[in-house]
N, C-alpha and C. Protein backbone atom coordinates (compact mmCIF):
# COMPACT_ATOMS: atom_id res chain seq x y z
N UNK A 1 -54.35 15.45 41.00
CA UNK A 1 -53.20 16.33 41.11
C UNK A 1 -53.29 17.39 40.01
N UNK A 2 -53.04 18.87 40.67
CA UNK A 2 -53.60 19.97 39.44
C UNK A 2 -51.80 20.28 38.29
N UNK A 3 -52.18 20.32 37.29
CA UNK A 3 -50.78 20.52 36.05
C UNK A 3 -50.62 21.79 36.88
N UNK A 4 -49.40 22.14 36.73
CA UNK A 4 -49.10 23.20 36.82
C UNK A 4 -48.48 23.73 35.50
N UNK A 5 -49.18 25.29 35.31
CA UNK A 5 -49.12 25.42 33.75
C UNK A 5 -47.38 26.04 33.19
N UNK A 6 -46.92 25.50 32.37
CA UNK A 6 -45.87 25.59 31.65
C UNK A 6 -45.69 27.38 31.27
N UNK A 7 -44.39 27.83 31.76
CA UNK A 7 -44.02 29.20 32.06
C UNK A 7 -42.45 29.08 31.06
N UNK A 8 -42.02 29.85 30.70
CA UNK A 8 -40.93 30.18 30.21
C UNK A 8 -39.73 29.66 31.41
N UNK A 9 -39.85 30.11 32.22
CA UNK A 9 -39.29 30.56 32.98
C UNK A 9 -38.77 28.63 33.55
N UNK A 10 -39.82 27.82 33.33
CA UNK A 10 -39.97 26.40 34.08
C UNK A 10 -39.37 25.74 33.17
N UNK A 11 -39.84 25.79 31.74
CA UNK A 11 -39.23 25.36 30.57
C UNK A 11 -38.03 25.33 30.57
N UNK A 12 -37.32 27.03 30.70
CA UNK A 12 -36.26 26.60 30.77
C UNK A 12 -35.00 26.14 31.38
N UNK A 13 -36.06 25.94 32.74
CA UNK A 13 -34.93 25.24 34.11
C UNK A 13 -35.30 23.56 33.73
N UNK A 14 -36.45 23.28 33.31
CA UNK A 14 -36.50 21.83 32.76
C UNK A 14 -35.53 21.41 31.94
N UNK A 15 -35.37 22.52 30.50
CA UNK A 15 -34.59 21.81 29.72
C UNK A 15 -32.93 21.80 30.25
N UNK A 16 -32.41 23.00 31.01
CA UNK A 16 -31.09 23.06 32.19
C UNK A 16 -30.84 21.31 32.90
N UNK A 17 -32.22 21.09 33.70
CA UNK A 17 -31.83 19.89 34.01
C UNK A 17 -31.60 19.12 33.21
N UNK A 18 -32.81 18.94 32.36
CA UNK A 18 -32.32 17.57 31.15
C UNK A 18 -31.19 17.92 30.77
N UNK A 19 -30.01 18.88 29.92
CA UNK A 19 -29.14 18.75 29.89
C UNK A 19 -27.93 18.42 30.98
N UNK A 20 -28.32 19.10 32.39
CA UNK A 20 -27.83 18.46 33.49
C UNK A 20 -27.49 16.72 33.47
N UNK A 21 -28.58 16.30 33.34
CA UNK A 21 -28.64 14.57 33.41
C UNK A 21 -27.87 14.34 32.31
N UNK A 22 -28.05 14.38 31.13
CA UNK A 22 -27.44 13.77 30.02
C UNK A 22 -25.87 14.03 29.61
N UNK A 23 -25.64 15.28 30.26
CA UNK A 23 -24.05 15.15 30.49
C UNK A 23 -23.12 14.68 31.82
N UNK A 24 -24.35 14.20 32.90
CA UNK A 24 -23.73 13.58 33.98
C UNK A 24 -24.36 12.11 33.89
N UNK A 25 -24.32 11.67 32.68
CA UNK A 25 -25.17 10.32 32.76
C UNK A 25 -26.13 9.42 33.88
N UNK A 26 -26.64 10.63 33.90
CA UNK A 26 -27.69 10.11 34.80
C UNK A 26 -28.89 9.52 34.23
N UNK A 27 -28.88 9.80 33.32
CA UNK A 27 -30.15 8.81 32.16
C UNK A 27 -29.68 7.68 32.17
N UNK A 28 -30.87 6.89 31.86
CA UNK A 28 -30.45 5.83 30.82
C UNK A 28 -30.55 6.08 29.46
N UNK A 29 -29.76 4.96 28.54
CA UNK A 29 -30.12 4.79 27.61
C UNK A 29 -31.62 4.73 26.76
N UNK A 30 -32.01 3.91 27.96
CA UNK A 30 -33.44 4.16 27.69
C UNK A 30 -34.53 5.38 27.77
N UNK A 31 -34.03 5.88 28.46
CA UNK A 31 -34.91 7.36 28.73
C UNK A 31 -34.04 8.40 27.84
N UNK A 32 -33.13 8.23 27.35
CA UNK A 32 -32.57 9.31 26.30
C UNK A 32 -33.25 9.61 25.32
N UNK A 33 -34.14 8.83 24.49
CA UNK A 33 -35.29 9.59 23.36
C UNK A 33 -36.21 9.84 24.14
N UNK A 34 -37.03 9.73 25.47
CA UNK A 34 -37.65 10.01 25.65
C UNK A 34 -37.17 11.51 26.09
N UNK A 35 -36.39 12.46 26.69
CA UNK A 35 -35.78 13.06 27.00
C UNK A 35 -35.29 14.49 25.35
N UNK A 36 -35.08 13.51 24.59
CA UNK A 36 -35.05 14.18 23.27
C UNK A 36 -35.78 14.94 23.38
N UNK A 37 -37.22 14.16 22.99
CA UNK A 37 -38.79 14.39 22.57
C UNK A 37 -38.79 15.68 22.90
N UNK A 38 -38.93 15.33 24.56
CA UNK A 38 -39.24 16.39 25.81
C UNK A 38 -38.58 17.95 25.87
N UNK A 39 -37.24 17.85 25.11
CA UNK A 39 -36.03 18.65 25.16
C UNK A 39 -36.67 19.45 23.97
N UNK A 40 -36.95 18.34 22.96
CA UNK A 40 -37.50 19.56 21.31
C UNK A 40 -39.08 20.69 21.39
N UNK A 41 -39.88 19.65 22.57
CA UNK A 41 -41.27 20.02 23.14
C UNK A 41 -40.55 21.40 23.65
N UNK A 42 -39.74 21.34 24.64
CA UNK A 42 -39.82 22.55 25.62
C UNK A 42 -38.84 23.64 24.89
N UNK A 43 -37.84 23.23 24.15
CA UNK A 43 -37.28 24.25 22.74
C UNK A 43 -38.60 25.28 21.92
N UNK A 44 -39.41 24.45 21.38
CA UNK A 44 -40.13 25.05 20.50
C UNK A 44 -41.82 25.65 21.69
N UNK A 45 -41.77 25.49 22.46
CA UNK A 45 -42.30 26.92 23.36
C UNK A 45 -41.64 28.26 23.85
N UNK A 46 -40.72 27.64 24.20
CA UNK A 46 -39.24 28.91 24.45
C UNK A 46 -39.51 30.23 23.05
N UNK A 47 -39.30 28.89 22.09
CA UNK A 47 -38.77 29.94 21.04
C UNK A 47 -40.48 31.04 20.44
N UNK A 48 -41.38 30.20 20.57
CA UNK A 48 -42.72 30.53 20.05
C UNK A 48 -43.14 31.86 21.18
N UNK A 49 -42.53 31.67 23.03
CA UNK A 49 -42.59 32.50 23.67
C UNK A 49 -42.06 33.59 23.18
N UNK A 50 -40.36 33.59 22.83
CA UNK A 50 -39.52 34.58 22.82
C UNK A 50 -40.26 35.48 21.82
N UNK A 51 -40.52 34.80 20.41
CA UNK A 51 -41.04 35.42 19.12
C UNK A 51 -42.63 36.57 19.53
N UNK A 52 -43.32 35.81 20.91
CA UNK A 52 -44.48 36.41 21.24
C UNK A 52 -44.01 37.85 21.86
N UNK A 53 -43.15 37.84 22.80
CA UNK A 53 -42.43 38.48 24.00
C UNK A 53 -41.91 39.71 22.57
N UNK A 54 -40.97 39.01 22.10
CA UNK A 54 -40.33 40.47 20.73
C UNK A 54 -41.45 41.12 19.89
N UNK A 55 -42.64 40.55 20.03
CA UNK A 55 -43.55 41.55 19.21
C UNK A 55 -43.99 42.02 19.95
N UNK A 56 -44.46 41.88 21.22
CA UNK A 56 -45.34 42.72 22.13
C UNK A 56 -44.26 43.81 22.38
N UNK A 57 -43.25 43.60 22.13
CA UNK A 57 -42.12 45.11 23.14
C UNK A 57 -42.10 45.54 21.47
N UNK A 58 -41.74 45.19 20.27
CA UNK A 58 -42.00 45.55 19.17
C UNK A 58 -43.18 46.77 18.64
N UNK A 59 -44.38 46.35 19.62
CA UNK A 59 -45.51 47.15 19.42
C UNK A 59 -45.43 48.09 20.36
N UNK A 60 -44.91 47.64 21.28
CA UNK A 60 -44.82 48.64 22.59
C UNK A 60 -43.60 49.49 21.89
N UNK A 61 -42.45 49.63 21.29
CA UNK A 61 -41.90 51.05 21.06
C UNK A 61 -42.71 52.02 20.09
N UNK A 62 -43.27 51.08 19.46
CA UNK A 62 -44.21 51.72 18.15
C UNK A 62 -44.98 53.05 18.34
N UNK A 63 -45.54 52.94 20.52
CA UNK A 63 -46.77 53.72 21.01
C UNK A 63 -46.11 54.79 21.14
């Protein structure tokens, strides 16, 4: 089965759901740190995206 590669855009309908579940308790207890983890993983691409995304338009008014 091929990954399908991780987009901004996926990230942040992933982390939408996970918050979806965890305020309609649809987790378990048990899957709640795992869910953390997953939640801080897909935070710190977002943000590493956004920071990429503001320098490229950064350089782009520069031209």
């Amino acid at each position: 089965m091929a990954t399908k590669k991780l987009t901004y855009s996926s990230a942040f309908d992933e982390l939408e759901k996970i918050l979806t579940d965890i305020q309609s308790d649809k987790i378990s207890i048990d899957q709640l740190s795992e869910k953390v983890k997953r939640s801080k993983e897909l935070l710190n691409f977002c943000k590493e995206n956004l920071r990429k995304y503001q320098s490229e338009i950064e350089g782009l008014k520069k031209v």
